[in-house]
C-alpha atoms as a PDB file:
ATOM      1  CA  UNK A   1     -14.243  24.152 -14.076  1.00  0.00           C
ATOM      2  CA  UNK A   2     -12.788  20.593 -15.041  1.00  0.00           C
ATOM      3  CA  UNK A   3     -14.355  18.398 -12.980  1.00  0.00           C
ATOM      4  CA  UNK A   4     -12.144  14.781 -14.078  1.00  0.00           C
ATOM      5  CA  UNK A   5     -14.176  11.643 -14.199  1.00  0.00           C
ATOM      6  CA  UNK A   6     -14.691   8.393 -12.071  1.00  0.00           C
ATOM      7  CA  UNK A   7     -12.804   4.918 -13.507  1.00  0.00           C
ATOM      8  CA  UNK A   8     -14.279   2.142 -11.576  1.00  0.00           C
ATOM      9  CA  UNK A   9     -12.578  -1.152 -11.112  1.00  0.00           C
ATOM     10  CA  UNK A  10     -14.235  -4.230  -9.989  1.00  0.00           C
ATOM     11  CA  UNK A  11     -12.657  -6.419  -8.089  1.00  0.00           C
ATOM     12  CA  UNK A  12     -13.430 -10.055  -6.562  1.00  0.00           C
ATOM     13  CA  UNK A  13     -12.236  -9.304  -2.725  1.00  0.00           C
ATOM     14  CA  UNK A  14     -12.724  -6.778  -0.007  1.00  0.00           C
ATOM     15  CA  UNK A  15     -10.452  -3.495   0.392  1.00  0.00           C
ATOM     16  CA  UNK A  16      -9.206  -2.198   3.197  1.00  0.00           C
ATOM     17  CA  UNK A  17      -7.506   1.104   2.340  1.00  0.00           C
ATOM     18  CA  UNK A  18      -5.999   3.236  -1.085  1.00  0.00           C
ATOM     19  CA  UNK A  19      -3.023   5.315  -1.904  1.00  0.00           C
ATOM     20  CA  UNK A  20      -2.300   6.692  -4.883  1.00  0.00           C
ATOM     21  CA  UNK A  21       1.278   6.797  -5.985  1.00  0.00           C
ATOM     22  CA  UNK A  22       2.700  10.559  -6.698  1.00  0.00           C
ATOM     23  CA  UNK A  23       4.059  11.743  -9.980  1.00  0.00           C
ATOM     24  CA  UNK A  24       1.623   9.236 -11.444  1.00  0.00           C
ATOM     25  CA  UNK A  25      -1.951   7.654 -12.303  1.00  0.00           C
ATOM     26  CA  UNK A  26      -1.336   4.718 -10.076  1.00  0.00           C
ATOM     27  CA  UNK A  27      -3.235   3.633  -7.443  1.00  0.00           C
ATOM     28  CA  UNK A  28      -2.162   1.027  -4.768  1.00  0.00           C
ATOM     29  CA  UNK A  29      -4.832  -0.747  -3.036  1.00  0.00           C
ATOM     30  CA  UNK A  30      -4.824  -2.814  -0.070  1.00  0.00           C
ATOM     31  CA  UNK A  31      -6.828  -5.876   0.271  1.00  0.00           C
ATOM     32  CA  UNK A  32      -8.438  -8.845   2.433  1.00  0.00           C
ATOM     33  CA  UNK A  33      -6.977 -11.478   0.854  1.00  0.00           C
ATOM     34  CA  UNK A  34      -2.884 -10.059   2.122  1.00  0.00           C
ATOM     35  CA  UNK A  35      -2.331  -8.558  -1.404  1.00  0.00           C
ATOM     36  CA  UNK A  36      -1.211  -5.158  -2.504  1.00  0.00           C
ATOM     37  CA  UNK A  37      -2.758  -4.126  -6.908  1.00  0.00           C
ATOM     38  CA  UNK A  38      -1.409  -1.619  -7.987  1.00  0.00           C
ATOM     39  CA  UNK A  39      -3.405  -0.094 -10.870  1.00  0.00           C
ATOM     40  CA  UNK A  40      -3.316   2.369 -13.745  1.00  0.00           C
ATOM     41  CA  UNK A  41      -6.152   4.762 -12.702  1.00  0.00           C
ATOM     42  CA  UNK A  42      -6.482   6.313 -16.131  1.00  0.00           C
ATOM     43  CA  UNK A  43      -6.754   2.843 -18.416  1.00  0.00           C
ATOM     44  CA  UNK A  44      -7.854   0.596 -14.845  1.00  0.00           C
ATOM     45  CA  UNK A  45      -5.213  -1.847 -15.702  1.00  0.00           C
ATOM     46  CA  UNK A  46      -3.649  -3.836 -12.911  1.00  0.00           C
ATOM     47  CA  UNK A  47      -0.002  -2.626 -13.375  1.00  0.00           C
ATOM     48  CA  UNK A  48       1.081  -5.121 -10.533  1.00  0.00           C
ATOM     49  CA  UNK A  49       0.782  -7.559  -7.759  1.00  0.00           C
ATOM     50  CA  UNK A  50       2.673  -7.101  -4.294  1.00  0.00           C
ATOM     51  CA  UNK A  51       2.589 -10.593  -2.026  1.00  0.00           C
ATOM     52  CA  UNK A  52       4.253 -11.136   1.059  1.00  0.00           C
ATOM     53  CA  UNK A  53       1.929 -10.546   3.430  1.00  0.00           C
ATOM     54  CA  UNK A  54       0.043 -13.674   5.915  1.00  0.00           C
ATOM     55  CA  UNK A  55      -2.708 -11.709   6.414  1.00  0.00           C
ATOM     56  CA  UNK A  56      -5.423  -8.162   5.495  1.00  0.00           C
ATOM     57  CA  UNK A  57      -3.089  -5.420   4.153  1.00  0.00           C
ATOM     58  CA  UNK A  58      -4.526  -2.264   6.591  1.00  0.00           C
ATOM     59  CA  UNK A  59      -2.765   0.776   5.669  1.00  0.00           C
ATOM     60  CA  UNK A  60      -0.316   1.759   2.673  1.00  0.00           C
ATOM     61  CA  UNK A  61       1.853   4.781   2.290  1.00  0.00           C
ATOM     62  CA  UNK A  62       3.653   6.211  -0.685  1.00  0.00           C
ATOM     63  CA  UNK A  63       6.834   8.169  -1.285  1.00  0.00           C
ATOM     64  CA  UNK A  64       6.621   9.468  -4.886  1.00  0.00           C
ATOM     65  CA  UNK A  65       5.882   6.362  -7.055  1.00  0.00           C
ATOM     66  CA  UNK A  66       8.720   4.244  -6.200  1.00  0.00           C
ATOM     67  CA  UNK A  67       8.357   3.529  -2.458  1.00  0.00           C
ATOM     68  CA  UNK A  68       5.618   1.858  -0.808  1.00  0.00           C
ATOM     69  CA  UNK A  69       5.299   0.686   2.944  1.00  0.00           C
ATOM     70  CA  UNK A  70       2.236  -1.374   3.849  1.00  0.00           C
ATOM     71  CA  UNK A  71       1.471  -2.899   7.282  1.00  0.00           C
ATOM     72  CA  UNK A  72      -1.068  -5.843   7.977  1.00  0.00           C
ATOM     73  CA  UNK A  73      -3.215  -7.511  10.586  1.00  0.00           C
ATOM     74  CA  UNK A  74       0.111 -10.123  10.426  1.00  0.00           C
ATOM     75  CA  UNK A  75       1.966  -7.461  12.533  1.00  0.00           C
ATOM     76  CA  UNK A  76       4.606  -6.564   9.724  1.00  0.00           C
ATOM     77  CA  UNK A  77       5.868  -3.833   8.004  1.00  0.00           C
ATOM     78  CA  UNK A  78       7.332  -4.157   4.142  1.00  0.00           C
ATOM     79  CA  UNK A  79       8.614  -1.392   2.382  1.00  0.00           C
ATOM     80  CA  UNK A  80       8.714  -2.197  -1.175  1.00  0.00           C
ATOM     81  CA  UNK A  81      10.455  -0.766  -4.278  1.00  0.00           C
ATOM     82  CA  UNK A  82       7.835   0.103  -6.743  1.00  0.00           C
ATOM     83  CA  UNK A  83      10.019   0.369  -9.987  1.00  0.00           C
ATOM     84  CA  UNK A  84      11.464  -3.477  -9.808  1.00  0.00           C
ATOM     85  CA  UNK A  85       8.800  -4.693  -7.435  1.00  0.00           C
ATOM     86  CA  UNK A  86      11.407  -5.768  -4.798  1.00  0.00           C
ATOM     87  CA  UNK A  87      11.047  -5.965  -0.933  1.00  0.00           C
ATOM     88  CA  UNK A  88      13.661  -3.564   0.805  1.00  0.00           C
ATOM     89  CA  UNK A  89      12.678  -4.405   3.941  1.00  0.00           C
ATOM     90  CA  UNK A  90      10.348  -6.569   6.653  1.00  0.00           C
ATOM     91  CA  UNK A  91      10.103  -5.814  10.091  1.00  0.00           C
ATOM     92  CA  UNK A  92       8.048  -7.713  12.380  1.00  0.00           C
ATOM     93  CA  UNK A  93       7.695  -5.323  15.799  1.00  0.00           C
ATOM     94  CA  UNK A  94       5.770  -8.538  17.070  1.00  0.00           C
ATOM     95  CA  UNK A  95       3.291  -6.108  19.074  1.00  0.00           C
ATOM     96  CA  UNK A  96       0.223  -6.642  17.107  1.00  0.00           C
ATOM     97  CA  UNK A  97      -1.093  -4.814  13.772  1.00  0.00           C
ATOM     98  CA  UNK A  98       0.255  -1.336  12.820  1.00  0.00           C
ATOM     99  CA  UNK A  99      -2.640   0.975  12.035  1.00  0.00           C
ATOM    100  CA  UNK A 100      -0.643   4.447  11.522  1.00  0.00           C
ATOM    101  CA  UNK A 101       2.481   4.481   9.327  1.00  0.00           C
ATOM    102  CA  UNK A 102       3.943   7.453   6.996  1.00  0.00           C
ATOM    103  CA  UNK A 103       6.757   7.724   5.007  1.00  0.00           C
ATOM    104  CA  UNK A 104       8.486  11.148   5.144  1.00  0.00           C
ATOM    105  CA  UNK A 105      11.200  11.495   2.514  1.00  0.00           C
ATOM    106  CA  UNK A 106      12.734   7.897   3.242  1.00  0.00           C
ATOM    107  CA  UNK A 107      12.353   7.837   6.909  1.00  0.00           C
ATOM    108  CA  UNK A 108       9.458   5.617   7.945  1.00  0.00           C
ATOM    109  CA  UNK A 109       6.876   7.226  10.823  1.00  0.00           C
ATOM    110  CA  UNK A 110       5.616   4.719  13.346  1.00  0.00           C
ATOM    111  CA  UNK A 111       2.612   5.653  15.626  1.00  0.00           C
ATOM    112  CA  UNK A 112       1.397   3.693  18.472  1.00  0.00           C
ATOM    113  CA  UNK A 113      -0.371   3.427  21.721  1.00  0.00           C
ATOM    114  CA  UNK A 114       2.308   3.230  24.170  1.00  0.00           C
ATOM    115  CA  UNK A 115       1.599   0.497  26.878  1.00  0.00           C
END
């Protein structure tokens, strides 16, 4: 039985959650300081930075390797487009931090307490 290997990466800031990108070795990662790395699991390169978030990126969600949404403690939403690192879209619900968010094909999932 193949059993893989670990890759660590060290990194100078906190982390609040992972996702690794389908189809591919990537590996987006969430972090205190309101960025998004995205790194090359297999060399532990950083591939790319995502910025545009005021505040802790919380949760991250992948469709393949090409979209990403992430949602932060600044009460947004981005979806980004992995293959020219572009923003597609920002919502701000202005209800307070998103902490369950899924992308299914190219339809974003919202879940929330209702009030």
């Amino acid at each position: 039985v193949e059993t893989g290997y670990v890759n660590q990466i060290n990194l100078d800031e906190g982390v609040y959650c992972m996702k690794s990108l389908e189809d591919s070795y990537q590996m987006a990662v969430g972090l205190i300081s309101s960025t998004i790395k995205i790194y090359d699991m297999l060399e532990g390169n950083l591939v790319r930075n995502l910025n545009g978030h005021s505040q802790s990126v919380i949760v991250l969600d992948a469709v393949q390797k090409s979209l990403l949404i992430s949602t932060s403690f600044d009460s947004t939403i981005r979806l980004w487009n992995l293959i020219d690192e572009t923003l597609l879209k920002h919502i701000e619900p202005n209800e307070g931090p998103i902490y369950a968010i899924h992308l299914l094909n190219k339809t974003c999932m919202i879940f929330k307490k209702k009030k």
